[in-house]
C-alpha atoms as a PDB file:
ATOM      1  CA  UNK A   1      -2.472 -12.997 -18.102  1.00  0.00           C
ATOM      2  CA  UNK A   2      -3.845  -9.641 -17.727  1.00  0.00           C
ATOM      3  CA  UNK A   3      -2.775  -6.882 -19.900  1.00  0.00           C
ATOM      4  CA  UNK A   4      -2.618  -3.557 -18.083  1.00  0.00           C
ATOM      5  CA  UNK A   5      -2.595  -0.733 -20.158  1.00  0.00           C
ATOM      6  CA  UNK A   6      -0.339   2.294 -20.017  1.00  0.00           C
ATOM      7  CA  UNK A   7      -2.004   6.110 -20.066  1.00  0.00           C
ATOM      8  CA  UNK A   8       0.558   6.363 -23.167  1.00  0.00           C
ATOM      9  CA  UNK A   9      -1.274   3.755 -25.207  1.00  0.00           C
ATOM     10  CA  UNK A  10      -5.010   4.640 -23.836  1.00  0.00           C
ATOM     11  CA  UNK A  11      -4.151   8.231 -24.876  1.00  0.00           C
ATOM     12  CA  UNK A  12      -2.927   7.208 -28.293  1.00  0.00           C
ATOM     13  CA  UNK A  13      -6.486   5.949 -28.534  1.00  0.00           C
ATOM     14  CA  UNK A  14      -8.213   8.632 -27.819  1.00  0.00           C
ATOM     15  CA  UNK A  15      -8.969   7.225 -24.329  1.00  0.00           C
ATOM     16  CA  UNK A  16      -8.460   8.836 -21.072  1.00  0.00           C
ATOM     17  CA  UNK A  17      -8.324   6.311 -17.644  1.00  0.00           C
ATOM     18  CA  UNK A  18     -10.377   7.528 -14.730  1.00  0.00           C
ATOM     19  CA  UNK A  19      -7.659   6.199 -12.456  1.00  0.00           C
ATOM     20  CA  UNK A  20      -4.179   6.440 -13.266  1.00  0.00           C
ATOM     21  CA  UNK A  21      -2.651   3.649 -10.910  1.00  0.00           C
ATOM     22  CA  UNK A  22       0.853   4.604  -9.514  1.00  0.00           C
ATOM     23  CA  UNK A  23       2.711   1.414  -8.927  1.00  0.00           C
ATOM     24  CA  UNK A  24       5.469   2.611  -6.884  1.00  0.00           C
ATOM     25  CA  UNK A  25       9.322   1.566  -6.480  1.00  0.00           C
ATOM     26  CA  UNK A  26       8.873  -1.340  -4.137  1.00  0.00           C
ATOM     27  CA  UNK A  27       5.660  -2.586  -6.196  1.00  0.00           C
ATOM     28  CA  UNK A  28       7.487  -2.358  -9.410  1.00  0.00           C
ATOM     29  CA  UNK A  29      10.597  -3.957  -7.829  1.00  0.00           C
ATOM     30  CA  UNK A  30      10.636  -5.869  -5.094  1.00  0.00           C
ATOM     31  CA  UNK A  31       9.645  -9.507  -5.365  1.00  0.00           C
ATOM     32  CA  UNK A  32       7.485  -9.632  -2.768  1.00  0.00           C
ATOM     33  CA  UNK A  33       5.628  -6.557  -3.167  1.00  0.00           C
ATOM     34  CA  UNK A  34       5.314  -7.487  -6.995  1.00  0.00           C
ATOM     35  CA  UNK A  35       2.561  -9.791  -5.526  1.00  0.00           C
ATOM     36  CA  UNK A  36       0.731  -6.997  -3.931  1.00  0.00           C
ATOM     37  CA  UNK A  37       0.702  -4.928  -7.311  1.00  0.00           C
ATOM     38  CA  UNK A  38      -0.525  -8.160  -9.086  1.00  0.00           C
ATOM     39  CA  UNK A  39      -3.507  -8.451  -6.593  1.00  0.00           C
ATOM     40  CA  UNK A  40      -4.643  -5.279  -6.959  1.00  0.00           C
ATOM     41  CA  UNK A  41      -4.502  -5.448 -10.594  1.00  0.00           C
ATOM     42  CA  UNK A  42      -6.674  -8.674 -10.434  1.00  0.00           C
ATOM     43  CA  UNK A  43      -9.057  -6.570  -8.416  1.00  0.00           C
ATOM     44  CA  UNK A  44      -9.254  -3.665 -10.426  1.00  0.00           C
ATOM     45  CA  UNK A  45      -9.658  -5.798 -13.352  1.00  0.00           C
ATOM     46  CA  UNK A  46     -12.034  -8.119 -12.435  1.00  0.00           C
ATOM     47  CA  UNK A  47     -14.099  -4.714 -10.915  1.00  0.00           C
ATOM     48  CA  UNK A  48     -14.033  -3.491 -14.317  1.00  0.00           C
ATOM     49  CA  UNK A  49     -12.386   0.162 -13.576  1.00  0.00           C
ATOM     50  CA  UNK A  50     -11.161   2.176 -16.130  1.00  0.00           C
ATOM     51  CA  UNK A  51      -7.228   2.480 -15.180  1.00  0.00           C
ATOM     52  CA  UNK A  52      -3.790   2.611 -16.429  1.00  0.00           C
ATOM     53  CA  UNK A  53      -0.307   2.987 -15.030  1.00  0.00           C
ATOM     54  CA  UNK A  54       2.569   5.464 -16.188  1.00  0.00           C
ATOM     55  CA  UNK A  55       4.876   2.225 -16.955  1.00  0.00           C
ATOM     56  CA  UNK A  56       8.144   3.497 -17.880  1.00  0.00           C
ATOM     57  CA  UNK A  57       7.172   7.109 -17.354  1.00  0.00           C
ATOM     58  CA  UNK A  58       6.585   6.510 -14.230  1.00  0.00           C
ATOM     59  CA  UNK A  59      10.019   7.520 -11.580  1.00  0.00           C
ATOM     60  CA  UNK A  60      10.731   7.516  -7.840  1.00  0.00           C
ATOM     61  CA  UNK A  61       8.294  10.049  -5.953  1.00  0.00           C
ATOM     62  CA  UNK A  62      10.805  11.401  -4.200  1.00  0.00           C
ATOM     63  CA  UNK A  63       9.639   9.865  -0.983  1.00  0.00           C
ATOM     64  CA  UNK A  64      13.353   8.407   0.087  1.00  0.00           C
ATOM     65  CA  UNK A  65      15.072  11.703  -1.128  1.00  0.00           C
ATOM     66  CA  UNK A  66      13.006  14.119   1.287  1.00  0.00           C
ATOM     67  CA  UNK A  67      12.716  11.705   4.313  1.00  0.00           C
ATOM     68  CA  UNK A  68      16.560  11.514   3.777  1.00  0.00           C
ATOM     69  CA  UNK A  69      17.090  15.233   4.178  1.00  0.00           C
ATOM     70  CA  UNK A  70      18.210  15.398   0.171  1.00  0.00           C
ATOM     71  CA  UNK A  71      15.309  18.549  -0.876  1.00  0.00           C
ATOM     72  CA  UNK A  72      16.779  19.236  -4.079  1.00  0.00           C
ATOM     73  CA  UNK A  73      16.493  15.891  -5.058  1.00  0.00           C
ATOM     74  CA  UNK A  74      12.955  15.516  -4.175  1.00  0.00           C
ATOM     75  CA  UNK A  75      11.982  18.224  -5.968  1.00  0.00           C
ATOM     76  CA  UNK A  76      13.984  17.110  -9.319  1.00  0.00           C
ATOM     77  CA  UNK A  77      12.129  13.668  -9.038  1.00  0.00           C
ATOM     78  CA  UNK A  78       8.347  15.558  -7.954  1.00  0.00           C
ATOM     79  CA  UNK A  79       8.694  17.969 -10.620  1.00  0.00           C
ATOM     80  CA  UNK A  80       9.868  15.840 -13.283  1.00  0.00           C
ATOM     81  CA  UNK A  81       6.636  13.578 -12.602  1.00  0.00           C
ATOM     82  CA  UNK A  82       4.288  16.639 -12.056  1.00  0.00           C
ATOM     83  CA  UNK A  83       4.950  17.348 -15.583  1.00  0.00           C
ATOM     84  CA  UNK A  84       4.248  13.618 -16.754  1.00  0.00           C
ATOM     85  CA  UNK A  85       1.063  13.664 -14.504  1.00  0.00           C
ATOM     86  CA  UNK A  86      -0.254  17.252 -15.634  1.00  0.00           C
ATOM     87  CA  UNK A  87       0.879  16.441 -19.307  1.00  0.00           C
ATOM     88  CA  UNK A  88      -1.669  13.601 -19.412  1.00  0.00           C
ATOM     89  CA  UNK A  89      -4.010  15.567 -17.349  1.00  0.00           C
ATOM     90  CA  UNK A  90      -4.317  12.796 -14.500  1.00  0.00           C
ATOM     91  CA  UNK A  91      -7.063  13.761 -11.761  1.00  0.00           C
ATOM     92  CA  UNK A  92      -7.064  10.809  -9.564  1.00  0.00           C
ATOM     93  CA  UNK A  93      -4.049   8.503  -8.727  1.00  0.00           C
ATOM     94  CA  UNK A  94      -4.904   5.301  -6.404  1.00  0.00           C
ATOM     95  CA  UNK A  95      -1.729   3.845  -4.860  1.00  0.00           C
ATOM     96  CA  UNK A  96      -0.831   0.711  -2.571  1.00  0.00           C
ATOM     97  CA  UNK A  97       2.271   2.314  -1.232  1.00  0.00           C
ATOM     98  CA  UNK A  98       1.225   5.037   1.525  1.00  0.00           C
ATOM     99  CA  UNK A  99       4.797   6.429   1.082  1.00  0.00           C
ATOM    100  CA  UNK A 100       3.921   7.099  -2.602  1.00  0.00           C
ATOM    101  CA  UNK A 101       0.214   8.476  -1.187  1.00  0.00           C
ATOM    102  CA  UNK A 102       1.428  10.484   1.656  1.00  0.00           C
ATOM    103  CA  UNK A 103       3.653  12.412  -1.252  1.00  0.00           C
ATOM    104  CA  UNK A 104       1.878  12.411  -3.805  1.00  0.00           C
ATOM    105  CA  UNK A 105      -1.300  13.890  -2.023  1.00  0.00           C
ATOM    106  CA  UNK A 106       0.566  16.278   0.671  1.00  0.00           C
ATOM    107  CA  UNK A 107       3.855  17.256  -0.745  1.00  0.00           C
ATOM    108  CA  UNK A 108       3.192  17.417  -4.311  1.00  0.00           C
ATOM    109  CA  UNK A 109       0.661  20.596  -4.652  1.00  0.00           C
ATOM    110  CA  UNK A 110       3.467  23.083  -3.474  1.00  0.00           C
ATOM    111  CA  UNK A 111       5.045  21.883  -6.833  1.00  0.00           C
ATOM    112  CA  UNK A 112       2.159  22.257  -9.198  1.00  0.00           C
ATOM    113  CA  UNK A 113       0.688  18.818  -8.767  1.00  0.00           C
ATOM    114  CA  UNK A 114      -2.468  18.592  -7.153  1.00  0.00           C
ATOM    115  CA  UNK A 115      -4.642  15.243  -7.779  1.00  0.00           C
ATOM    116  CA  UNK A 116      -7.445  13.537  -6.087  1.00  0.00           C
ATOM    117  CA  UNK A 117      -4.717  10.901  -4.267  1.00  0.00           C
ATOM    118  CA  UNK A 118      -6.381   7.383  -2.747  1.00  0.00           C
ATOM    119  CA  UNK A 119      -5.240   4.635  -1.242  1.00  0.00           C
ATOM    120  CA  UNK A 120      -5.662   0.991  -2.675  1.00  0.00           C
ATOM    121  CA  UNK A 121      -8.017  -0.198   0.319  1.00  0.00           C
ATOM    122  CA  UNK A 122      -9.606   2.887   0.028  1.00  0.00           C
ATOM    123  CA  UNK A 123     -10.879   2.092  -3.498  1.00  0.00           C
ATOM    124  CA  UNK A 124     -11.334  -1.560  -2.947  1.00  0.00           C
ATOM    125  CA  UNK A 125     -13.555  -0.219   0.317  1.00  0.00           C
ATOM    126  CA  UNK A 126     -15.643   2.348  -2.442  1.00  0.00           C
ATOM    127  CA  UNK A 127     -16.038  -0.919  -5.394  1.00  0.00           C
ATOM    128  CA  UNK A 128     -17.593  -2.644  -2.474  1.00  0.00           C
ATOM    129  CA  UNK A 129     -19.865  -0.450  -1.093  1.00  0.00           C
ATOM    130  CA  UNK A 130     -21.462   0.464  -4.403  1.00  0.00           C
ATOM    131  CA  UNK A 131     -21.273  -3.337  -5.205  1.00  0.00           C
ATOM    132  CA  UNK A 132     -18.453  -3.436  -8.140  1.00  0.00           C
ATOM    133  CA  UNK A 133     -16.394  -5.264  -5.667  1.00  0.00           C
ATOM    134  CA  UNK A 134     -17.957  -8.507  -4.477  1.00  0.00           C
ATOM    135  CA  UNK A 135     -15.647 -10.426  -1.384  1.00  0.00           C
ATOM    136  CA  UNK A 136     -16.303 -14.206  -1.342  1.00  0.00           C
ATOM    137  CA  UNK A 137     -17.349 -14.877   2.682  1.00  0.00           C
ATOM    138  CA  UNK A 138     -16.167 -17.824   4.432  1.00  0.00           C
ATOM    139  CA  UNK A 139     -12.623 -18.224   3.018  1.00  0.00           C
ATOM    140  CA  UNK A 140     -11.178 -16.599   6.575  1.00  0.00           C
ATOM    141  CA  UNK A 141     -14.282 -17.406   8.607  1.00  0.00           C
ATOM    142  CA  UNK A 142     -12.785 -18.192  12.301  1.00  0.00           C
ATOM    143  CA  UNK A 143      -8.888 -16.798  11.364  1.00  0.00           C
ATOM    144  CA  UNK A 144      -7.755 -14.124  13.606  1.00  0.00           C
ATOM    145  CA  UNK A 145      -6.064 -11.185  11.875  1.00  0.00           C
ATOM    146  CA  UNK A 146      -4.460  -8.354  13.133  1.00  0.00           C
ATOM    147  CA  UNK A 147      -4.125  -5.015  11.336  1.00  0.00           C
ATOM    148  CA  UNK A 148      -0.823  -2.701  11.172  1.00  0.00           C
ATOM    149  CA  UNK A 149      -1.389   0.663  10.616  1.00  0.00           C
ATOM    150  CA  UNK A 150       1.114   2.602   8.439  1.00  0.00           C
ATOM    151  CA  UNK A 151       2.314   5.639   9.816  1.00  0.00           C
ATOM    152  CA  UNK A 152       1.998   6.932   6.356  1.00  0.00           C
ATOM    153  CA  UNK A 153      -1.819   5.695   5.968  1.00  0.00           C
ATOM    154  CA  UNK A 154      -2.734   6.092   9.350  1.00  0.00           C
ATOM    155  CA  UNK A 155      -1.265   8.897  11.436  1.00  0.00           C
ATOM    156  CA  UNK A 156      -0.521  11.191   8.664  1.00  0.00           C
ATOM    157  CA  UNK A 157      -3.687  10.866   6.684  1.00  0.00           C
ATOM    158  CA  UNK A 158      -6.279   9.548   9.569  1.00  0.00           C
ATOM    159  CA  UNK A 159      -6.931   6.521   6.937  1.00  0.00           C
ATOM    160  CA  UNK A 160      -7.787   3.908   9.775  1.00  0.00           C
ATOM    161  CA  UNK A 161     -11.535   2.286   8.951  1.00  0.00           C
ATOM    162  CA  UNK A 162     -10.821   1.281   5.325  1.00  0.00           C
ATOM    163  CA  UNK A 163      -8.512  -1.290   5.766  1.00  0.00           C
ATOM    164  CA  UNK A 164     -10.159  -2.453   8.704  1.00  0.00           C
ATOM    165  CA  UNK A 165     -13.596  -2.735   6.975  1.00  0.00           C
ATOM    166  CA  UNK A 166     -12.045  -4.644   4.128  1.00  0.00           C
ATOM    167  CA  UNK A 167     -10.751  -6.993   7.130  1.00  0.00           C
ATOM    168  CA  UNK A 168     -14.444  -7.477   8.312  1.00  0.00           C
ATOM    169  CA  UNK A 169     -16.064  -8.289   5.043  1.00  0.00           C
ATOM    170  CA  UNK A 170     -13.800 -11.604   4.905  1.00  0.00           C
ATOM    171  CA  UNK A 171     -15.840 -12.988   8.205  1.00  0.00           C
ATOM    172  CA  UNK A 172     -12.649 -12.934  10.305  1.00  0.00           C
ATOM    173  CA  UNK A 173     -11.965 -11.685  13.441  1.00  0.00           C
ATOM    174  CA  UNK A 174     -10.097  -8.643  13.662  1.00  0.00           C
ATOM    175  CA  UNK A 175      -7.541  -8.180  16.854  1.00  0.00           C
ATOM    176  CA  UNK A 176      -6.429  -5.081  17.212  1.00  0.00           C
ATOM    177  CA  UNK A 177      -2.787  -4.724  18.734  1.00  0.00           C
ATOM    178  CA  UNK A 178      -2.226  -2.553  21.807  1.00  0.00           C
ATOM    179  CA  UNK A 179      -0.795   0.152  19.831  1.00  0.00           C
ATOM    180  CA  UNK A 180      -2.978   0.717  17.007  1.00  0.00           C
ATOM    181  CA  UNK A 181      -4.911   3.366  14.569  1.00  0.00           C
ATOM    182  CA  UNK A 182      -3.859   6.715  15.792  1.00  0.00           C
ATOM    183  CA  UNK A 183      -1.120   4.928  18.989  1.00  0.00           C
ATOM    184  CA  UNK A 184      -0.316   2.768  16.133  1.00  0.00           C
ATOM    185  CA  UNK A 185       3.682   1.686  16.747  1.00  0.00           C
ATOM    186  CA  UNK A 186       6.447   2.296  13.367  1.00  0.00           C
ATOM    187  CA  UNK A 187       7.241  -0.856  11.637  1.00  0.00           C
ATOM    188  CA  UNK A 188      10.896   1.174  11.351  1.00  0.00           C
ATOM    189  CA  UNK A 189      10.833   1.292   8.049  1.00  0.00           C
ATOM    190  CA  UNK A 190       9.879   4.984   7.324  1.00  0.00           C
ATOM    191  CA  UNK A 191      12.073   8.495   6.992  1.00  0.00           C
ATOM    192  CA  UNK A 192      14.043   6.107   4.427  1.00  0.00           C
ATOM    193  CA  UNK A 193      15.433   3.997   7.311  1.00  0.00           C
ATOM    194  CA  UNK A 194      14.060   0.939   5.150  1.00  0.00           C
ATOM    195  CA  UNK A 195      17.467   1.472   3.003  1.00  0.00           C
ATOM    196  CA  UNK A 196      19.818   1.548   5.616  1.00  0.00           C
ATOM    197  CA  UNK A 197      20.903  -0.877   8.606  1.00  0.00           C
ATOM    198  CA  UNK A 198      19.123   0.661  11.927  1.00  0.00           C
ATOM    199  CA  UNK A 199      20.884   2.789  14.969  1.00  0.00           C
ATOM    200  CA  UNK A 200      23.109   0.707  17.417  1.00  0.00           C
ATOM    201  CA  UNK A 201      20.402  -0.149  20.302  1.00  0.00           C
ATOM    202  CA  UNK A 202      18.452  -2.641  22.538  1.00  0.00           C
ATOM    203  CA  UNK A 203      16.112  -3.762  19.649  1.00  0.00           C
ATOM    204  CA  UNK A 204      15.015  -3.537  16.410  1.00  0.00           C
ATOM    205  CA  UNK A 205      11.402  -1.397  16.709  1.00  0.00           C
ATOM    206  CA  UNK A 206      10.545  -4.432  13.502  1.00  0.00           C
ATOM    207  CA  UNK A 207      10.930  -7.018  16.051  1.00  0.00           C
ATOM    208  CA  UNK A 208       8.823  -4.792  19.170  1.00  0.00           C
ATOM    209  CA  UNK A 209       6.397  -4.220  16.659  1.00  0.00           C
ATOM    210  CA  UNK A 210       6.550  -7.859  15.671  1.00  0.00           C
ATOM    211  CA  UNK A 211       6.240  -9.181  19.262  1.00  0.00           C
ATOM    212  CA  UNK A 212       3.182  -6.695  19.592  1.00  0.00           C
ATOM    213  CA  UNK A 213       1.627  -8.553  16.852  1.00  0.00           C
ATOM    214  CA  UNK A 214       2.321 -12.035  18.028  1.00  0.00           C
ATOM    215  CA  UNK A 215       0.999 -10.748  21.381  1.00  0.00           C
ATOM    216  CA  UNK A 216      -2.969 -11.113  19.743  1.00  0.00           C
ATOM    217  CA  UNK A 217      -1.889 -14.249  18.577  1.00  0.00           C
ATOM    218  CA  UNK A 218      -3.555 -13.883  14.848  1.00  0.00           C
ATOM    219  CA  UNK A 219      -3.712 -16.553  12.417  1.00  0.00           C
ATOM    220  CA  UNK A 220      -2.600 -13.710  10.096  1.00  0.00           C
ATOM    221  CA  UNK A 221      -0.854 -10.341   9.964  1.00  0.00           C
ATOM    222  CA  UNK A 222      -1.885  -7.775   7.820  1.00  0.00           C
ATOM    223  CA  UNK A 223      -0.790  -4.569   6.214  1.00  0.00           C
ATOM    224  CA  UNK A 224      -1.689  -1.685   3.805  1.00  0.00           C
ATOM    225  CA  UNK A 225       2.235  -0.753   3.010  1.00  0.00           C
ATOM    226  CA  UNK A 226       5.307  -2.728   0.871  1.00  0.00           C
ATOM    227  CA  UNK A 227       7.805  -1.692   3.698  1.00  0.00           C
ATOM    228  CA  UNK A 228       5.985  -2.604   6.687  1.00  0.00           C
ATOM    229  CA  UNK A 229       5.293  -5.995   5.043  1.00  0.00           C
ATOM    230  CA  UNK A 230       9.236  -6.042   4.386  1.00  0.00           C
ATOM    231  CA  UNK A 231       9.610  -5.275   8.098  1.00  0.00           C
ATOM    232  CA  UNK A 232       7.041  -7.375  10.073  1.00  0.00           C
ATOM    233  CA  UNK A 233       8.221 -10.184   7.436  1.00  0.00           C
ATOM    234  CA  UNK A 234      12.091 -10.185   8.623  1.00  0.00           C
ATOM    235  CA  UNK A 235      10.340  -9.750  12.381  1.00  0.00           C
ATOM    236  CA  UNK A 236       8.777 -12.776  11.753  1.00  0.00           C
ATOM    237  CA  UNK A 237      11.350 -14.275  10.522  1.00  0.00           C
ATOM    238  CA  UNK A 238      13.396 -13.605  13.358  1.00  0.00           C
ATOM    239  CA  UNK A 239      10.790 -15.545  15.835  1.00  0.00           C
ATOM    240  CA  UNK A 240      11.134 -18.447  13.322  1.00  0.00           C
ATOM    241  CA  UNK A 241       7.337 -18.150  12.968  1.00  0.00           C
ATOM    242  CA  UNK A 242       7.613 -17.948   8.800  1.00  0.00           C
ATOM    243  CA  UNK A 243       6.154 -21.303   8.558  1.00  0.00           C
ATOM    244  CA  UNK A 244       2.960 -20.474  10.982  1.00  0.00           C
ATOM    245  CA  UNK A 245       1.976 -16.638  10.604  1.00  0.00           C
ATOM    246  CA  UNK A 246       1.901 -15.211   7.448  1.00  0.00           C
ATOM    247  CA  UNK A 247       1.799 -11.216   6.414  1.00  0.00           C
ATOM    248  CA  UNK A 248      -0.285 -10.321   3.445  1.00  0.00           C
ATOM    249  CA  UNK A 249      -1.174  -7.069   1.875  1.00  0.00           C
ATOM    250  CA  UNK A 250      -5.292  -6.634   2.541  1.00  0.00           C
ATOM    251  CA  UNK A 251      -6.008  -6.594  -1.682  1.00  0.00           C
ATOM    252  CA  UNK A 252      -3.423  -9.954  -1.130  1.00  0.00           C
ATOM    253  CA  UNK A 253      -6.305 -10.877   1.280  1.00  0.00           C
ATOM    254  CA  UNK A 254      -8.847 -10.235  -0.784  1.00  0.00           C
ATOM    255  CA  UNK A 255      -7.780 -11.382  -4.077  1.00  0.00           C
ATOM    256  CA  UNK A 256      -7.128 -14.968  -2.603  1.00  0.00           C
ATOM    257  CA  UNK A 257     -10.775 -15.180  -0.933  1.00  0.00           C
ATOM    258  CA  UNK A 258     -11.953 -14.640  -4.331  1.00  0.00           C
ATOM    259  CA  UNK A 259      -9.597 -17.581  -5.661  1.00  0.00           C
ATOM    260  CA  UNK A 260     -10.749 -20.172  -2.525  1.00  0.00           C
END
């Protein structure tokens, strides 16, 4: 059982984290993206970095709100964390959600809040190359695994290699889908549609993007975001394909090579 520590109890210490880890809605909620925030705990833990989360200081972004058209509630949530964040005079925030990192790092300066903002493959990608993170090599030797780029991670922030490297390093073979890195497709889950039932139409984009994926035919699906897991998860589910392709989180990935 690891014990993650909170910024509260560091700073009651005397200690100060040099990454303050921001968890997120869906990791701190969701059941299935619960195992993606327990991964990259075991990875930052077994790295040896010096981080914490907010815990129960820690609220909403703001993300849903703004996508959603509601400003005013955005900026009630943003500026009610800003002043957690500044009080505790965070400087670098690593996150697995790219909702949370798109936010965070683009929308929350204009408010007072301006942090060094990463993303989690982004770190695991930096522990590796200056040998903190070690990936064990063979455990997906000959799978086939496709990548999904988050509009959040990818066309909004250009973050395309990291992920991708991470892929590498596990000795599999990466297929890349015909829309990908900067043509990458929507899972359909951003601009808050992940909390509502989609437009009337021909299809779901989930199950297009889903069929784009199956199209490679990977051994594996992966992704860098909580709601495009949720998405190409029920598209998967809709080709009754649950039992044969599964859709992990990369620091999923790379937390179970290290277990194999």
């Amino acid at each position: 059982m690891i014990k993650v520590p909170t910024v509260a109890e560091l700073t009651a210490e005397g200690k100060t984290p040099e990454i303050l880890f921001w968890v997120g809605c869906a990791g701190s909620f969701d059941e299935r993206a619960k195992k993606i925030t327990k991964a990259f705990v075991k990875l930052l833990h077994n790295t040896g970095v010096s981080y914490a989360v907010l815990g129960a200081e820690e609220s909403c972004t703001g993300d849903p709100a703004k996508r959603s058209g509601n400003e005013f509630l955005f900026q009630m949530q943003a500026i009610a964390n800003i002043e957690v964040l500044n009080g505790y005079e965070v400087k670098k925030i690593v996150t697995a959600c790219p909702h949370c990192f798109n936010t965070l790092k683009n929308e929350y300066p204009q408010l007072g809040g301006s942090y060094e903002v990463i993303h989690h493959t982004q770190l695991l990608k930096d522990l590796l190359d200056k040998g903190k993170l070690t990936i064990e090599r063979g455990s997906y030797k000959g799978k086939k695994i496709t990548f999904h780029d988050p509009c959040y991670l990818g066309r909004a922030n250009d973050v395309y290699e990291a992920p991708r490297d991470l892929i590498k390093k596990l000795d599999a073979e990466l297929v890349e889908m015909k829309n990908c890195k900067a043509k990458g497709l929507c899972c359909g889950a951003g601009g808050a549609q992940m909390f509502k039932e989609p437009e009337k139409g021909s299809k779901d984009i989930n199950i297009e993007r889903t069929e784009q994926a199956l199209e490679v035919k990977p051994d594996i699906i992966a992704a860098g975001c909580p709601f495009c897991n949720t998405m190409l998860t029920d598209g998967i589910k809709n080709k009754e394909k649950e039992g044969e392709i599964p859709v992990f989180d990369v620091a999923e990935l790379i937390a179970t090579a290290k277990d194999l």
